[in-house]
Protein backbone atom coordinates (compact mmCIF):
# COMPACT_ATOMS: atom_id res chain seq x y z
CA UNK A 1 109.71 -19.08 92.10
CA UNK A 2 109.65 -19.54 88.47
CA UNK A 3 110.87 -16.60 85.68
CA UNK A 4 107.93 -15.17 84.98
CA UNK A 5 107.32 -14.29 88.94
CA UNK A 6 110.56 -13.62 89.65
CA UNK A 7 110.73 -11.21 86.53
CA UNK A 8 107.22 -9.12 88.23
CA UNK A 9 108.55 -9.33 91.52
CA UNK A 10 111.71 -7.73 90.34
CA UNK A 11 109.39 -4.55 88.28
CA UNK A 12 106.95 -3.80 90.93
CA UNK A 13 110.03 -3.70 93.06
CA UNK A 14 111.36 -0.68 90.57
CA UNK A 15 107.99 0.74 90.61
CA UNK A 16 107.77 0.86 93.93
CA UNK A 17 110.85 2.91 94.38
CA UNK A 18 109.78 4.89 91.30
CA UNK A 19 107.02 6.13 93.02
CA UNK A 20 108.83 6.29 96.53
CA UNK A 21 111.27 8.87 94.68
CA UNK A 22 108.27 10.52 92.88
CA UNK A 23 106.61 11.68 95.86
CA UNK A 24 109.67 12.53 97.81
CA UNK A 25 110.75 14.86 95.16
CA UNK A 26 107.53 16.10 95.33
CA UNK A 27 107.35 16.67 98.96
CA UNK A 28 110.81 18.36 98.83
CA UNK A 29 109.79 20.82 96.45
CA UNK A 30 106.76 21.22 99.05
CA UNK A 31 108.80 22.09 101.54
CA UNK A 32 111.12 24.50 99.87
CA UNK A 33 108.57 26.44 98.39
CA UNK A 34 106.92 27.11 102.09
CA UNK A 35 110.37 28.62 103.03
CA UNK A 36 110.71 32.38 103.28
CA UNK A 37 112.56 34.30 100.59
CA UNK A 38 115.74 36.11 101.84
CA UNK A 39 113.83 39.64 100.26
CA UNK A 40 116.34 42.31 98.93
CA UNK A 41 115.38 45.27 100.45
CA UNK A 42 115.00 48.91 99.10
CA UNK A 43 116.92 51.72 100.13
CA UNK A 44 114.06 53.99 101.78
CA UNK A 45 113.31 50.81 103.65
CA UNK A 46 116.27 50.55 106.15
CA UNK A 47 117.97 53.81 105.38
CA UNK A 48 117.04 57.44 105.45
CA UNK A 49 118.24 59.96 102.91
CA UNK A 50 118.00 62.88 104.80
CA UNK A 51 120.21 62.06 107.47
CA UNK A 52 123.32 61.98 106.04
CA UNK A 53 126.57 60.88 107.54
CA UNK A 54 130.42 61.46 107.21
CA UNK A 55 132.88 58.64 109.49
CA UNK A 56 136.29 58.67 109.19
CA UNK A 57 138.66 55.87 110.34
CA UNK A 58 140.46 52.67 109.86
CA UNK A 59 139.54 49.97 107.55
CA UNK A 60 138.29 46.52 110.02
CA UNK A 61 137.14 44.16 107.75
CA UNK A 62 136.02 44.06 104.18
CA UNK A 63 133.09 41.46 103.18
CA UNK A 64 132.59 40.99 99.89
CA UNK A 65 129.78 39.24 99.54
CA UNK A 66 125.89 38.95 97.93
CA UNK A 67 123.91 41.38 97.74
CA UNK A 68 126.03 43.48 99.14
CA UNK A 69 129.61 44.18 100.30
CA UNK A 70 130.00 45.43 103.77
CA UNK A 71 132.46 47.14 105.19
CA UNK A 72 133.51 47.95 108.94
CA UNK A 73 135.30 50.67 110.34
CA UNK A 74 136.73 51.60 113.74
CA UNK A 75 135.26 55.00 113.61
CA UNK A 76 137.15 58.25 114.93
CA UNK A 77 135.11 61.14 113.87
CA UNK A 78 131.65 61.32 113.08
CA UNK A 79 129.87 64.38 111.34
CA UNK A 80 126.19 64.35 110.81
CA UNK A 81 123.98 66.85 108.71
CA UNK A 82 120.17 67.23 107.62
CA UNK A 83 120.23 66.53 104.15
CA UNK A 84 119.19 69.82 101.88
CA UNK A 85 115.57 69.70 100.42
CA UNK A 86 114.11 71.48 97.87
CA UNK A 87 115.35 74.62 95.27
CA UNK A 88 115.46 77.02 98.19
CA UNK A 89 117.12 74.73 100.88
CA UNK A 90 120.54 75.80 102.10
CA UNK A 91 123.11 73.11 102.76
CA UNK A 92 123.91 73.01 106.60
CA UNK A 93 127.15 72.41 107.94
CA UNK A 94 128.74 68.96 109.08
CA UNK A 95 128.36 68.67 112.92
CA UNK A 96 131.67 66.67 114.20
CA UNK A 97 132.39 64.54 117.03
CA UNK A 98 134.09 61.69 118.13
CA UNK A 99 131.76 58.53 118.41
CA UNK A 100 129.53 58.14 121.89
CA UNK A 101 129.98 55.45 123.98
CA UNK A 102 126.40 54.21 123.67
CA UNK A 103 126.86 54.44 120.03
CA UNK A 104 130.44 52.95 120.02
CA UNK A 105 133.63 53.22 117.56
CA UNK A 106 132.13 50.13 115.49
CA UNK A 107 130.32 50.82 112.34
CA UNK A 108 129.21 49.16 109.27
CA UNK A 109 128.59 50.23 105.75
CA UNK A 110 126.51 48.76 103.30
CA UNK A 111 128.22 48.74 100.35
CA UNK A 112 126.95 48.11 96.58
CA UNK A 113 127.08 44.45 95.07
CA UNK A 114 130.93 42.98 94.92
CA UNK A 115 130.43 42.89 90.94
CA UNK A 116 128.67 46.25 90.50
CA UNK A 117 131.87 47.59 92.54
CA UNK A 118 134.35 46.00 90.40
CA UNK A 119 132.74 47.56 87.72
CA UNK A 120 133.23 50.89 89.53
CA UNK A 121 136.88 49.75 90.02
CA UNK A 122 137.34 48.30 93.28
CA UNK A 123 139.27 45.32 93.30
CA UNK A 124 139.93 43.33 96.70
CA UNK A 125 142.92 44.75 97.64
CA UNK A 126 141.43 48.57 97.17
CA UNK A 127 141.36 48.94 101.03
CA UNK A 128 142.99 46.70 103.21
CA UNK A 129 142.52 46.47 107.44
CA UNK A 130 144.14 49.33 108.89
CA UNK A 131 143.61 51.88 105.94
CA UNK A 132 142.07 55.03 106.94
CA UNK A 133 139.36 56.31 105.22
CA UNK A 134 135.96 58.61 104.91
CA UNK A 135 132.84 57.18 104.19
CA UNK A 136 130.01 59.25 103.60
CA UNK A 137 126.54 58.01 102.71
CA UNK A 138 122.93 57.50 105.15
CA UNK A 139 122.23 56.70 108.52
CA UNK A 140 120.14 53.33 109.69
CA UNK A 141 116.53 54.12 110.03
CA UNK A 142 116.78 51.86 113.43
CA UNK A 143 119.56 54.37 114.74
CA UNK A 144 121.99 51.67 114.93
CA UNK A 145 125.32 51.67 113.70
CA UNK A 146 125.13 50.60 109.99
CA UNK A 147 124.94 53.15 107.43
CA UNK A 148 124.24 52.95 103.62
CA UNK A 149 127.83 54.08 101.87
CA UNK A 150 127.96 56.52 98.88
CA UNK A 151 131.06 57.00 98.36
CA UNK A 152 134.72 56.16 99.99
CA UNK A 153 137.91 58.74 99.91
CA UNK A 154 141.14 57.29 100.82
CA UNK A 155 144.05 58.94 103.02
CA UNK A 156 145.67 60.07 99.58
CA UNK A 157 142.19 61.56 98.34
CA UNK A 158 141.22 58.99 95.71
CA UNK A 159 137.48 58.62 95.97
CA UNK A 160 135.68 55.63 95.43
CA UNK A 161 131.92 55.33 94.58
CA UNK A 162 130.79 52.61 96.71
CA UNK A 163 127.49 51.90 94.68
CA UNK A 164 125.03 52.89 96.92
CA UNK A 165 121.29 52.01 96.23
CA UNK A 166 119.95 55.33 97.29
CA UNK A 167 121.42 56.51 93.55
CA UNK A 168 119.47 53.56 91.88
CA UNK A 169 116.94 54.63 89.61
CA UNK A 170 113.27 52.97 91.00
């Protein structure tokens, strides 16, 4: 093969791949654009303000992580209440128990984002496994154990606001 072939040989070679990398690009973007979005989901969507919910007990785990922080209790007490509508409504009182069996001790809380808490002044060591605590915030539309968290009060009564996003503006 003389230069001159050798030297075409050698570009439609690089074309070749060019194009090769061109359309596989191409189909990659294909693909991820026919994936699903993981959706952030509103409040009213999974949660329901008017059932409102008070747990106390120890301190599981602690997840902080996008979009929100999570975190699980072993649950010892559990007061419910109707949530108080309206200029006339009258605040009704917390109805205690421990936890069912069908329901369990286990519970999570949906917390706000792990930055938007720092900037409410959690750090990672603000509750640690084993601390006891109340969390009061909104029960899980589906009945199940996870709850939307308002706010957190420690044993020694320091509250935390645990950036719920029923108190986001729309």
């Amino acid at each position: 093969m003389n230069r001159q072939a050798h030297a075409n040989s050698s570009r439609r070679g690089i074309r070749g791949a060019m194009k090769i990398a061109a359309l596989t690009s191409i189909a990659a973007a294909a693909v991820a654009a026919s994936l699903p979005l993981a959706a952030h989901h509103s409040f009213t969507a999974e949660f329901d303000g008017t059932k409102e919910i008070k747990a106390t007990g120890a301190v599981s785990k602690l997840d902080w992580q996008n979009p929100h922080g999570w975190m699980h209790l072993t649950v010892t007490e559990l007061c419910e209440r109707t949530a108080a509508r309206g200029p006339d409504a009258k605040e009704q009182e917390w109805a205690c128990r421990a936890p069912g069996s069908s329901e369990g001790a286990d519970w999570a809380f949906e917390l706000g984002s792990p930055n938007g808490l720092m900037r409410q002044g959690w750090t990672r060591n603000s509750l640690k496994q084993g601390d006891v605590v109340t969390v009061q915030g909104s029960r899980a539309r589906d009945g199940s154990t996870n709850s939307n968290a308002r706010n957190v009060t420690t044993a020694d009564g320091k509250r935390l606001f645990a950036g719920s996003s029923q108190d986001a503006a729309p």
